[in-house]
Protein backbone atom coordinates (compact mmCIF):
# COMPACT_ATOMS: atom_id res chain seq x y z
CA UNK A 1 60.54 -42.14 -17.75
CA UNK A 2 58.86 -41.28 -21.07
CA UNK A 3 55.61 -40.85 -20.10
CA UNK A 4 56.78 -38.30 -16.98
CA UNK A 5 58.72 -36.61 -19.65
CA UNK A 6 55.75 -36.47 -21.97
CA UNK A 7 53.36 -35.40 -18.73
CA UNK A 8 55.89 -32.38 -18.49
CA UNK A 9 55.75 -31.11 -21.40
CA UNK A 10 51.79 -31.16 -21.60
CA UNK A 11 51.57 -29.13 -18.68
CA UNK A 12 54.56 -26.69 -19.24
CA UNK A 13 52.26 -25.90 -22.28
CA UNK A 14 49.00 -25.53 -20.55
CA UNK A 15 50.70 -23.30 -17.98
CA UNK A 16 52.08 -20.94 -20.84
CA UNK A 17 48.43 -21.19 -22.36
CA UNK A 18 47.02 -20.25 -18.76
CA UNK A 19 50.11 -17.39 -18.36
CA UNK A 20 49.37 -15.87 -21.86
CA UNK A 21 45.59 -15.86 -20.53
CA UNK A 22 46.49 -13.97 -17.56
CA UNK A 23 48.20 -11.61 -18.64
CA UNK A 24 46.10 -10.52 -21.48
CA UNK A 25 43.50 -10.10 -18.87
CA UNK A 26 45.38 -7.90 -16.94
CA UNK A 27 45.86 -5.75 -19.63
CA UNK A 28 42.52 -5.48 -20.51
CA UNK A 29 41.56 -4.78 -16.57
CA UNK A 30 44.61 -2.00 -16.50
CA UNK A 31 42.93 -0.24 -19.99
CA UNK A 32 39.43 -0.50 -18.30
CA UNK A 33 40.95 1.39 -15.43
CA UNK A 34 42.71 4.15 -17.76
CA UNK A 35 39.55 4.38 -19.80
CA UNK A 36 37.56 5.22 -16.27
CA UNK A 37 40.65 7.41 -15.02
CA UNK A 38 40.27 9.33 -18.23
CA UNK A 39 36.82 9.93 -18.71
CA UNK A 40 35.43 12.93 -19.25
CA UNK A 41 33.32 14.71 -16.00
CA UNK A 42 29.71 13.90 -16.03
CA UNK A 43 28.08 17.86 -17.20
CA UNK A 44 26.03 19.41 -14.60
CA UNK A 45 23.60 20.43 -16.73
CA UNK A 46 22.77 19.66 -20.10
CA UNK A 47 20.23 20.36 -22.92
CA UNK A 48 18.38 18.06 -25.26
CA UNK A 49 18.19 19.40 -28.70
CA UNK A 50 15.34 19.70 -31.82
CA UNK A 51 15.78 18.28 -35.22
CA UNK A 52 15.96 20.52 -37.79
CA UNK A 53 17.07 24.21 -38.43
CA UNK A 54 19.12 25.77 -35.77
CA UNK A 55 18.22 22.40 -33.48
CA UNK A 56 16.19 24.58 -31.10
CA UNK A 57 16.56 23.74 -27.61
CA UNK A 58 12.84 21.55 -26.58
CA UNK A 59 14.38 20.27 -23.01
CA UNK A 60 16.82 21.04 -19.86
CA UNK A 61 18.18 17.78 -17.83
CA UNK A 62 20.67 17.35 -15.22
CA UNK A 63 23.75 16.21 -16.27
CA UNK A 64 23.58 12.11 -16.78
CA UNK A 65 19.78 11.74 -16.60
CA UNK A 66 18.96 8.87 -18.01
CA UNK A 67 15.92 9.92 -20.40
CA UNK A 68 17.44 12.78 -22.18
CA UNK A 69 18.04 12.18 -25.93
CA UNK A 70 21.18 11.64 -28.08
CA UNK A 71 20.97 15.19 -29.81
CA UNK A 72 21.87 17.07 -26.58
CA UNK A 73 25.12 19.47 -24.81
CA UNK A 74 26.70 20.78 -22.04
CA UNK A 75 25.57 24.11 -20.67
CA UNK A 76 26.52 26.00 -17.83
CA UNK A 77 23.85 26.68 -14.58
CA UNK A 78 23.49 30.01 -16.01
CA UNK A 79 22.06 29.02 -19.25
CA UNK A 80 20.01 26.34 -17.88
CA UNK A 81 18.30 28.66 -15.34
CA UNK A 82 17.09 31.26 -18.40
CA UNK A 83 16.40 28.54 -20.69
CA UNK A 84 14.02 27.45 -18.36
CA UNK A 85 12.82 30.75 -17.83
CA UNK A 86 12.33 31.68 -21.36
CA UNK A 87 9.75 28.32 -21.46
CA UNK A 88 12.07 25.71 -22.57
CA UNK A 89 10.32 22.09 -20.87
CA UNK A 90 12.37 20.98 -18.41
CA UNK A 91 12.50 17.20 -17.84
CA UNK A 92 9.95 15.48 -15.39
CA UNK A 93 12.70 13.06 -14.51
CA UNK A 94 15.48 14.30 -12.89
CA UNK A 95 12.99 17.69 -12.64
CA UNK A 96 16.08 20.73 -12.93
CA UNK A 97 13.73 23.40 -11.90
CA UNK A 98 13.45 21.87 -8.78
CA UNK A 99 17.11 21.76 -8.38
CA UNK A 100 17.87 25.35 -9.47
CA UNK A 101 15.17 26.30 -7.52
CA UNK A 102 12.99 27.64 -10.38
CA UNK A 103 9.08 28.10 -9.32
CA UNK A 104 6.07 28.13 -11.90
């Protein structure tokens, strides 16, 4: 009777270990979830910026291209379409002169 007694209690604690486990993983899927819910929208257009004084504009991307820069922000189609016309590069990547229909 002991040794049933003693089995119990070992596995009444590895179930509350394997509870606690659970449900700090489902709190960690459920603020994953927020975290996605709540994220920001992706920009449509965005432009990576210079170092220095002023940080000139050097390059327009579409909004989440993978190769533009850390220095960069948000600009509306407008802006992109005459920074691009006033010779700022655009990116050979995700090519936005293509996609607001901007010819050389």
């Amino acid at each position: 009777m002991a040794r049933l007694l003693t089995l119990r209690v070992w596995h009444a604690m590895w179930l509350q270990r394997i509870d606690t486990k659970i449900a700090a993983l489902q709190e960690r899927e459920a603020e994953q979830e927020q975290g996605l819910k709540n994220r920001p929208q992706e920009p449509d257009w965005i432009i990576e910026l210079g170092i220095g004084n002023g940080r000139p504009p050097i390059e327009v991307h579409v909004g989440g291209c993978y190769a533009a820069g850390k220095r960069r922000r948000p600009v509306p189609r407008d802006e992109a379409r005459r920074l691009l016309t006033s010779g700022v590069r655009a990116c050979t990547h995700c090519k936005p002169d293509a996609q607001l229909r901007i010819l050389d």
